[in-house]
Protein backbone atom coordinates (compact mmCIF):
# COMPACT_ATOMS: atom_id res chain seq x y z
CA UNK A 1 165.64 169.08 -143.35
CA UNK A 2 162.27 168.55 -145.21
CA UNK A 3 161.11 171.37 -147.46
CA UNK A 4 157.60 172.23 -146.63
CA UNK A 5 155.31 171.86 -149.73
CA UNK A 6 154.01 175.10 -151.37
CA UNK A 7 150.76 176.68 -150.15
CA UNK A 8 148.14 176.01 -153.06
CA UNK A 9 145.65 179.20 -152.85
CA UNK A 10 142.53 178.87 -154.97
CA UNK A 11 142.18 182.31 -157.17
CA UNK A 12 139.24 183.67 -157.64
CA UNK A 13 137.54 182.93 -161.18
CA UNK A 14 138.20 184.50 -164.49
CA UNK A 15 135.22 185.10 -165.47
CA UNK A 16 133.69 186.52 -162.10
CA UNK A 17 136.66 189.10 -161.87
CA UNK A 18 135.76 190.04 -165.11
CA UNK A 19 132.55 190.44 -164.50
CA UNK A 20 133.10 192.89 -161.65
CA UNK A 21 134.93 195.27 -164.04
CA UNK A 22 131.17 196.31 -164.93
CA UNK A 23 129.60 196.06 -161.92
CA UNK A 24 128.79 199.30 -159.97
CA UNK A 25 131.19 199.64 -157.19
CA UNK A 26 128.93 201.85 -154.68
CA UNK A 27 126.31 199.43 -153.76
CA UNK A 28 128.73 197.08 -153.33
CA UNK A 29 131.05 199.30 -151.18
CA UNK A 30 128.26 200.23 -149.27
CA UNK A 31 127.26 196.22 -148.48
CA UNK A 32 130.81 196.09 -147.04
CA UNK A 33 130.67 199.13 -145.11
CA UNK A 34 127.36 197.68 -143.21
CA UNK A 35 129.16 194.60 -142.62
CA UNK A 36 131.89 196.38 -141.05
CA UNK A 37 130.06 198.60 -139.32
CA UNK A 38 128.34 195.52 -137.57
CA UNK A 39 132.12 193.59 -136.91
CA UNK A 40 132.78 197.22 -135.78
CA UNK A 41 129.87 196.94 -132.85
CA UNK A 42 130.18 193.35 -132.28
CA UNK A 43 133.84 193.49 -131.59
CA UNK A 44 134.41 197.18 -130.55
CA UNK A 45 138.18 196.07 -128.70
CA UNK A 46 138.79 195.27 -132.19
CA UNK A 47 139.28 198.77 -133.06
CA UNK A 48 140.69 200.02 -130.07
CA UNK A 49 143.36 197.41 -130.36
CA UNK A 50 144.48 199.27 -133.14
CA UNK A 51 145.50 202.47 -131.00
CA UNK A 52 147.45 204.75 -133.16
CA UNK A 53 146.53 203.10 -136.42
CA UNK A 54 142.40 203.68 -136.32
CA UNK A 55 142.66 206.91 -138.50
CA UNK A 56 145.09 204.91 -140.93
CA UNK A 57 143.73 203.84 -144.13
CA UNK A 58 145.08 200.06 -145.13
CA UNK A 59 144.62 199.50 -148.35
CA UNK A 60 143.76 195.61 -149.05
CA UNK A 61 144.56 194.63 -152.71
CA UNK A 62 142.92 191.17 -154.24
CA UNK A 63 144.98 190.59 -157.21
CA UNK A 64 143.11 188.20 -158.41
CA UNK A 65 140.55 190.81 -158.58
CA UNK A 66 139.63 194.20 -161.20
CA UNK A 67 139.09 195.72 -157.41
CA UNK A 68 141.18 197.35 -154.81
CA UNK A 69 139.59 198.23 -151.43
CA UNK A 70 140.40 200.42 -148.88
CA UNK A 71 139.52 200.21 -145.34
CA UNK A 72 138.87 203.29 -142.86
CA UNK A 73 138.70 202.22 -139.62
CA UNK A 74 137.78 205.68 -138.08
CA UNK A 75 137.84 205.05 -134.43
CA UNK A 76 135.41 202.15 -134.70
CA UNK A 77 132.72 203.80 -137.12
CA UNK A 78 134.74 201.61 -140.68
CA UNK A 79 133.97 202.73 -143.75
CA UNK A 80 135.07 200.74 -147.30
CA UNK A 81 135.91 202.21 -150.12
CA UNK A 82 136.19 200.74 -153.62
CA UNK A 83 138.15 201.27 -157.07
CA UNK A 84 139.23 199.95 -160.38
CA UNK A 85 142.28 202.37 -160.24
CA UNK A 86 145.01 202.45 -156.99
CA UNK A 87 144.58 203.54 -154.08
CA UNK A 88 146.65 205.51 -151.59
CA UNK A 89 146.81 204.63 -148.22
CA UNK A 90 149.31 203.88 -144.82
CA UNK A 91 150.04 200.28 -145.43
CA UNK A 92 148.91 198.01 -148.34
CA UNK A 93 148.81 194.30 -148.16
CA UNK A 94 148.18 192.26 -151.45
CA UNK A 95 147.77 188.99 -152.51
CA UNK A 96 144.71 186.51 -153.54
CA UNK A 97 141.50 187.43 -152.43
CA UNK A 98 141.59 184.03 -150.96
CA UNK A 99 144.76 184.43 -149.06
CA UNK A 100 143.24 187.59 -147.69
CA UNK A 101 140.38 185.52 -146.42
CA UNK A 102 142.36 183.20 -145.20
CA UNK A 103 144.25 185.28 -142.89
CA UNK A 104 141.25 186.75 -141.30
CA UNK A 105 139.98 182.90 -140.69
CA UNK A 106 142.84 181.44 -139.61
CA UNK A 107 143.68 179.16 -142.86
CA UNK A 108 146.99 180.33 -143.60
CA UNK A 109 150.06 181.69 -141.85
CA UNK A 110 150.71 185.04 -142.67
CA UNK A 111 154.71 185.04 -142.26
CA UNK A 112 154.54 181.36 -144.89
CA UNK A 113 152.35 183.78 -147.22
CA UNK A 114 155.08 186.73 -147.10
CA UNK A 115 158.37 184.67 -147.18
CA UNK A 116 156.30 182.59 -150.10
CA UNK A 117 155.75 185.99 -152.13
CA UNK A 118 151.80 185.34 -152.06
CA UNK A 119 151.31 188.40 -149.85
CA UNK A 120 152.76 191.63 -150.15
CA UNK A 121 152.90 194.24 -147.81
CA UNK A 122 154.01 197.95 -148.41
CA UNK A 123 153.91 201.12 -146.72
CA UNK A 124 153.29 200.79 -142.42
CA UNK A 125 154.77 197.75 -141.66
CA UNK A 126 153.50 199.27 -137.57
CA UNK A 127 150.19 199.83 -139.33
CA UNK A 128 149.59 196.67 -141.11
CA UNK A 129 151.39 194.43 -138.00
CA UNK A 130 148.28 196.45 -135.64
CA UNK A 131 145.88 195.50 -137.98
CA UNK A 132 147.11 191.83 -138.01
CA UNK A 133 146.98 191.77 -134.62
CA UNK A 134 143.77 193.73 -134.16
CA UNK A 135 141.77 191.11 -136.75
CA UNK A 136 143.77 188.08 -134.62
CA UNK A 137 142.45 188.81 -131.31
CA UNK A 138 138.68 189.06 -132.38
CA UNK A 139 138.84 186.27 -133.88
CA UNK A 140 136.54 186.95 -136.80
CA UNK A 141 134.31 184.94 -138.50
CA UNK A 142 132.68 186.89 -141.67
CA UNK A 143 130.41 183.93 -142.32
CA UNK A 144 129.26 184.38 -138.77
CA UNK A 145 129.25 188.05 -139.06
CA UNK A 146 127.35 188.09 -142.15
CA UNK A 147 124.67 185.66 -140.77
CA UNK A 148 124.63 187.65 -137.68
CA UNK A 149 123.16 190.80 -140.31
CA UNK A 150 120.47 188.38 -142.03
CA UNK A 151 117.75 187.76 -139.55
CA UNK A 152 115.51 184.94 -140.57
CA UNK A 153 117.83 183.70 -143.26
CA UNK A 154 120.86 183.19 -141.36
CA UNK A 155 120.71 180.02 -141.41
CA UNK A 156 119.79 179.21 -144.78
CA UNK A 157 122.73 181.83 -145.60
CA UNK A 158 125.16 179.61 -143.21
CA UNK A 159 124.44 176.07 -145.47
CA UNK A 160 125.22 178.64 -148.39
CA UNK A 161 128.30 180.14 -147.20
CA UNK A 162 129.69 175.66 -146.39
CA UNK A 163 128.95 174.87 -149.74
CA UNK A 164 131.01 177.93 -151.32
CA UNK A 165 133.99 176.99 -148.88
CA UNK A 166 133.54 172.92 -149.87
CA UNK A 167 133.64 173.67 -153.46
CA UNK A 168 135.85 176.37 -153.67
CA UNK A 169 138.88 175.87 -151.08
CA UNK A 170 138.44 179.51 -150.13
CA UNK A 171 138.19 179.87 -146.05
CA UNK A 172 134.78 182.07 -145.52
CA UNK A 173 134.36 181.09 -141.88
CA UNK A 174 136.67 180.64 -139.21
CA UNK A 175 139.08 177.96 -139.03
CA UNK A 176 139.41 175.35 -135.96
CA UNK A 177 143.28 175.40 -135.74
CA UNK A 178 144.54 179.29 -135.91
CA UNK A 179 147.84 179.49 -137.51
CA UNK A 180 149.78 182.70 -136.69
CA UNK A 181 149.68 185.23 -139.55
């Protein structure tokens, strides 16, 4: 039997993760909240599909990053929250910031990621399994979703958001193939 080859996950960059240990969180937070507000009305089943788990909050933990977020769904009205320190929440899922991506787009396979140690999850294993499922059957695109909240400069933002993926490896919109998480 052939051993498959192990997953090579860009990380984020030094010197941009350091740079957001100075950078004001709120504004920041509140960018994120908008954008998942807007996933929030453009994929409202989303939310439902999360049934007993849209009061939870799911902590989602780049480690790559000086940054831990935490995600309220609230019945389909999100909020994000942001901190330099840890955060409490039902389930917590860790691992590369563009892992993370990843799963949302499709790029990796969530169950390679866990077995390979380059996601963690702790806490709600229900909770973080609805969530997974939840974010699989929208099918999300955050480049799309993102473009979708800049009007005239969508598309400008779209050649942007290519060139980031091209040079950096990272998954930003959503992939062809979708590989089970």
């Amino acid at each position: 039997m052939q051993e498959e080859p192990a997953l090579s996950i860009p990380i984020f960059p030094t010197p941009l993760a350091r740079a957001l240990r100075f950078m004001p969180l709120r504004p920041l937070a509140l960018a994120l909240t908008q954008v998942s507000r807007s996933v929030a009305k453009r994929h409202s089943s989303m939310f439902r599909r999360l049934g007993e788990y849209g009061e939870s909050r799911f902590i989602l933990d780049p480690t790559d990053l000086p940054v831990t977020m935490c995600l309220e769904p609230r019945g389909g009205a999100p909020r994000i929250l942001l901190s330099r320190r840890d955060l409490e929440g039902h389930a917590r899922i860790a691992g590369p910031l563009a892992a993370l991506l990843g799963l949302v787009h499709g790029a990796y396979d969530g169950d390679a990621l866990f077995f390979s140690r380059d996601l963690v999850i702790e806490g709600d294993t229900s909770a973080a399994l609805a969530l997974r499922n939840a974010i699989d059957d929208a099918e999300l695109d955050l480049g799309e979703e993102i473009g979708a909240l800049s009007g005239p400069l969508a598309r400008p933002l779209q050649r942007l958001v290519a060139l980031a993926e091209r040079r950096t490896g990272v998954a930003l919109t959503r992939q062809e193939e979708d590989l089970a998480w």
